[in-house]
Protein backbone atom coordinates (compact mmCIF):
# COMPACT_ATOMS: atom_id res chain seq x y z
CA UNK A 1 109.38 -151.55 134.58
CA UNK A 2 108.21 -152.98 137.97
CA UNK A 3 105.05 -152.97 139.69
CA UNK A 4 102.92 -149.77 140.14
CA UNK A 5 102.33 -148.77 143.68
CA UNK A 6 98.99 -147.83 144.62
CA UNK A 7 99.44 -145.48 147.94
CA UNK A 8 96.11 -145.89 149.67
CA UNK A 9 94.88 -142.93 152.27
CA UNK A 10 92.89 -143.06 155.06
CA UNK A 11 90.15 -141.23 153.08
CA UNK A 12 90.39 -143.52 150.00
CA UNK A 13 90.06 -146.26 152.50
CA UNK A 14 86.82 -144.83 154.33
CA UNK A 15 85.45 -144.42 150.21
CA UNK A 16 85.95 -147.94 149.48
CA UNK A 17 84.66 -148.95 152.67
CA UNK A 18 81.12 -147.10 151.95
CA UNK A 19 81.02 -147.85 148.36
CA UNK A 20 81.10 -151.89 149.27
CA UNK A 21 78.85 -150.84 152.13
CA UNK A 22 76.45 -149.66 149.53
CA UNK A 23 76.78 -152.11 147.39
CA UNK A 24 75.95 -155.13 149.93
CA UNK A 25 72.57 -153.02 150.64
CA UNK A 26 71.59 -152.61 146.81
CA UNK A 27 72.41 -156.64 146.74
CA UNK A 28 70.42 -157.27 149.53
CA UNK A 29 67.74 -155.18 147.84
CA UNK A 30 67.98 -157.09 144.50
CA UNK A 31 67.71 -160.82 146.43
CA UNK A 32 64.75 -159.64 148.20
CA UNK A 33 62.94 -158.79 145.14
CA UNK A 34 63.41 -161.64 143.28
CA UNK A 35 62.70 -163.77 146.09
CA UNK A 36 59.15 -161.94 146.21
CA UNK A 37 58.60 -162.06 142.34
CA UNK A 38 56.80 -165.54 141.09
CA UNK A 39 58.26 -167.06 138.01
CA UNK A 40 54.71 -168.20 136.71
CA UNK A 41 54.92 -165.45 133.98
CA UNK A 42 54.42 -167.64 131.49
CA UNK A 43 50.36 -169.49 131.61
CA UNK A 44 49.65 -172.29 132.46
CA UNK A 45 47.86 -174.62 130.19
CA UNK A 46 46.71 -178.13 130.78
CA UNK A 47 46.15 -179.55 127.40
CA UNK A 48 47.57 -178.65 124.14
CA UNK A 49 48.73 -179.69 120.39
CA UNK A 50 51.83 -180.93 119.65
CA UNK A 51 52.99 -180.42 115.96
CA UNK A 52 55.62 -182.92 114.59
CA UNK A 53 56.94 -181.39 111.37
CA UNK A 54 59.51 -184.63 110.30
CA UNK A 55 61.65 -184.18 107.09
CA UNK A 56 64.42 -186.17 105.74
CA UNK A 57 66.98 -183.10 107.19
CA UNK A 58 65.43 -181.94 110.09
CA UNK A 59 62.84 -182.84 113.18
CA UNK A 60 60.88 -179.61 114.51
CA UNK A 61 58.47 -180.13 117.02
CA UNK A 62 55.90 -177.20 117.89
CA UNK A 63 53.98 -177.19 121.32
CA UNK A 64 50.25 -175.07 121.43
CA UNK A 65 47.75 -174.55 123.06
CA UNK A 66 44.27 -175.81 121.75
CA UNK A 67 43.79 -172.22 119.86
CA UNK A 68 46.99 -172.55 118.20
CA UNK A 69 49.41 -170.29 120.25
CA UNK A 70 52.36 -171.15 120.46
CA UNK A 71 54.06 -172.10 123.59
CA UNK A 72 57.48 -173.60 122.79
CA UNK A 73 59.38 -174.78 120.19
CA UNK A 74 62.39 -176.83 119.47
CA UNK A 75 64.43 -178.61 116.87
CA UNK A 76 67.00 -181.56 116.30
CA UNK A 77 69.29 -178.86 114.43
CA UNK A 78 68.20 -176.53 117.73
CA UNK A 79 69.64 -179.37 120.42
CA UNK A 80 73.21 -179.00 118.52
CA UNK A 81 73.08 -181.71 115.91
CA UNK A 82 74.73 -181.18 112.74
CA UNK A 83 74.25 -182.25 109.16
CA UNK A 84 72.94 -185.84 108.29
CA UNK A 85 72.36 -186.62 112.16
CA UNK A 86 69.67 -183.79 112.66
CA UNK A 87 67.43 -186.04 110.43
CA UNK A 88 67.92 -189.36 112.78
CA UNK A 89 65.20 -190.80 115.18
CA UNK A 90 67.59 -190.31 117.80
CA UNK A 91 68.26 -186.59 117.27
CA UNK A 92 64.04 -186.20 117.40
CA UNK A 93 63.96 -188.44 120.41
CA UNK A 94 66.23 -185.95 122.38
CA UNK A 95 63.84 -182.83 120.80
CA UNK A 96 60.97 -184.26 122.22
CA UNK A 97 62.51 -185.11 125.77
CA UNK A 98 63.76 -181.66 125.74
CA UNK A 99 60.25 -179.84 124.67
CA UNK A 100 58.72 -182.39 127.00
CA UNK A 101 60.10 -181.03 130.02
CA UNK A 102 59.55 -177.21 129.14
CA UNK A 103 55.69 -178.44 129.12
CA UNK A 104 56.08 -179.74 132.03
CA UNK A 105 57.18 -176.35 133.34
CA UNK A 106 54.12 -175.09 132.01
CA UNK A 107 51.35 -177.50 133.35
CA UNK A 108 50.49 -179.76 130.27
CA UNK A 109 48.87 -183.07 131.40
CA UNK A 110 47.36 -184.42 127.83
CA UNK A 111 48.63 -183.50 124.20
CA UNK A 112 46.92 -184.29 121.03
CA UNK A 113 49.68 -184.64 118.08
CA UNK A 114 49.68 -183.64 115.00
CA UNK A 115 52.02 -185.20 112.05
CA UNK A 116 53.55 -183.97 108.84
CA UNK A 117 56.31 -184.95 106.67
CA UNK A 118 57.77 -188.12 105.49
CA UNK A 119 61.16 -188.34 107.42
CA UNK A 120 62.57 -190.94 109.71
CA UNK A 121 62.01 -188.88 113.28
CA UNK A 122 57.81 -189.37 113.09
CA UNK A 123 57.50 -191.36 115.49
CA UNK A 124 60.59 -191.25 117.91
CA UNK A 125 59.81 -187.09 118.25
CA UNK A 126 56.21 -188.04 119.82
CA UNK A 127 57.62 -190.98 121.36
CA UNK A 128 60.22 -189.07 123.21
CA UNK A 129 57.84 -186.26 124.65
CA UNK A 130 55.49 -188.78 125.99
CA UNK A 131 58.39 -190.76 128.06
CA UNK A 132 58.26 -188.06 130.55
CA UNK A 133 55.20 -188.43 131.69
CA UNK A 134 52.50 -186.91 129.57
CA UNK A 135 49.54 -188.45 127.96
CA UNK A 136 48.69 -188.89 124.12
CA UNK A 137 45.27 -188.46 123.73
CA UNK A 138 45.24 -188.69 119.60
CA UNK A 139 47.38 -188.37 116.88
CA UNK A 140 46.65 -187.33 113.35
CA UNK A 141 48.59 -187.60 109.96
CA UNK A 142 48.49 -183.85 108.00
CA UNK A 143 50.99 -185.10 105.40
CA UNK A 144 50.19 -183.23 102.18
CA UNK A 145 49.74 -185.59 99.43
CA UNK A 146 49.35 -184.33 96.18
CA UNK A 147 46.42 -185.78 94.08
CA UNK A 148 48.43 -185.38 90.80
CA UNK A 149 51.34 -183.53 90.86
CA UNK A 150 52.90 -180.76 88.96
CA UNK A 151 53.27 -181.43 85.10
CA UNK A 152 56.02 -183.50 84.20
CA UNK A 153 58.73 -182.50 81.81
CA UNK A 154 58.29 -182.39 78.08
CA UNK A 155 60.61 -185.85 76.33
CA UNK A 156 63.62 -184.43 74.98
CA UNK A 157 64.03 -184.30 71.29
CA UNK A 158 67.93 -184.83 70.80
C-alpha cells in the first residue's frame, strides 16, 4: 500500500486558486469588522459592592453594582484549587486579584464590601482585590448569627 497520488489539472488548479482567493477577501472582511466593533459591551460602572461569601470549604467573591446586579463572579474552587486548599487565605487572595482585574475592565474606582461566613479567606479575598488598585470605601459584617438555635436533641435513655 503506498502513497495515493493526487493528479492535479489545470482546472482543479485555477479552482483552488479562486477558492483561497475568496477566502483571503471574506478574511479581510471579518478583520475589518472586528476592528470597527468596540468591545465596551459590557457597562461601565464606577462604584459597586463586593460580596465576600467565606466558608471553611470555599471563598466566593461576588462583584455588583450598587442595585445589586451582578457583574462578575469568581471562586477559589473556580481559579482551579482543589479540596482542603480552596478554603485557604491564599486560594481567596488569588480570587480577589483575579475578580479585581475583571473590574478593572469594567471601570470600578471604589467598592463597598460586604462579609459573610466564618472561614479563614475573610479578609485575604478583600485584601487581594484592593492590591490592584481599587479603593475600599466600607466594609460590613452580614454573618448570620442565630439568637438561639434550633432545639437540641432529646438525652438518650439507654
Amino acid at each position: 500500500m503506498g502513497k495515493k497520488r493526487i493528479v492535479k489539472t489545470d482546472s482543479t488548479q485555477e479552482l483552488e486558486s479562486k477558492v483561497k482567493d475568496v477566502e483571503k477577501e471574506e478574511l479581510k472582511k471579518a478583520e475589518v469588522k472586528t476592528n470597527t466593533v468596540k468591545v465596551s459591551g459590557k457597562k461601565r460602572v464606577s462604584s459597586g459592592l463586593l460580596y465576600v461569601r467565606s466558608t471553611y470549604n470555599n471563598t466566593v467573591l461576588v462583584l455588583t453594582d450598587k442595585k445589586g446586579n451582578v457583574l462578575a463572579t469568581s471562586s477559589s474552587g473556580k481559579l482551579g484549587f482543589k479540596g482542603a486548599k480552596k478554603g485557604t487565605p491564599f486560594a481567596a487572595a488569588k480570587v480577589g486579584e483575579t475578580l479585581a482585574i475583571k473590574a478593572q475592565t469594567l471601570g470600578i474606582k471604589e467598592i463597598g464590601a460586604i462579609v459573610k461566613g466564618v472561614g479563614s479567606g475573610r479578609e485575604s479575598g478583600i485584601r487581594g482585590f484592593i492590591s490592584k488598585g481599587i479603593n475600599l470605601t466600607s466594609i460590613k459584617d452580614a454573618t448570620p448569627v442565630p439568637h438561639n438555635g434550633p432545639k437540641p436533641k432529646k438525652p438518650r435513655r439507654v
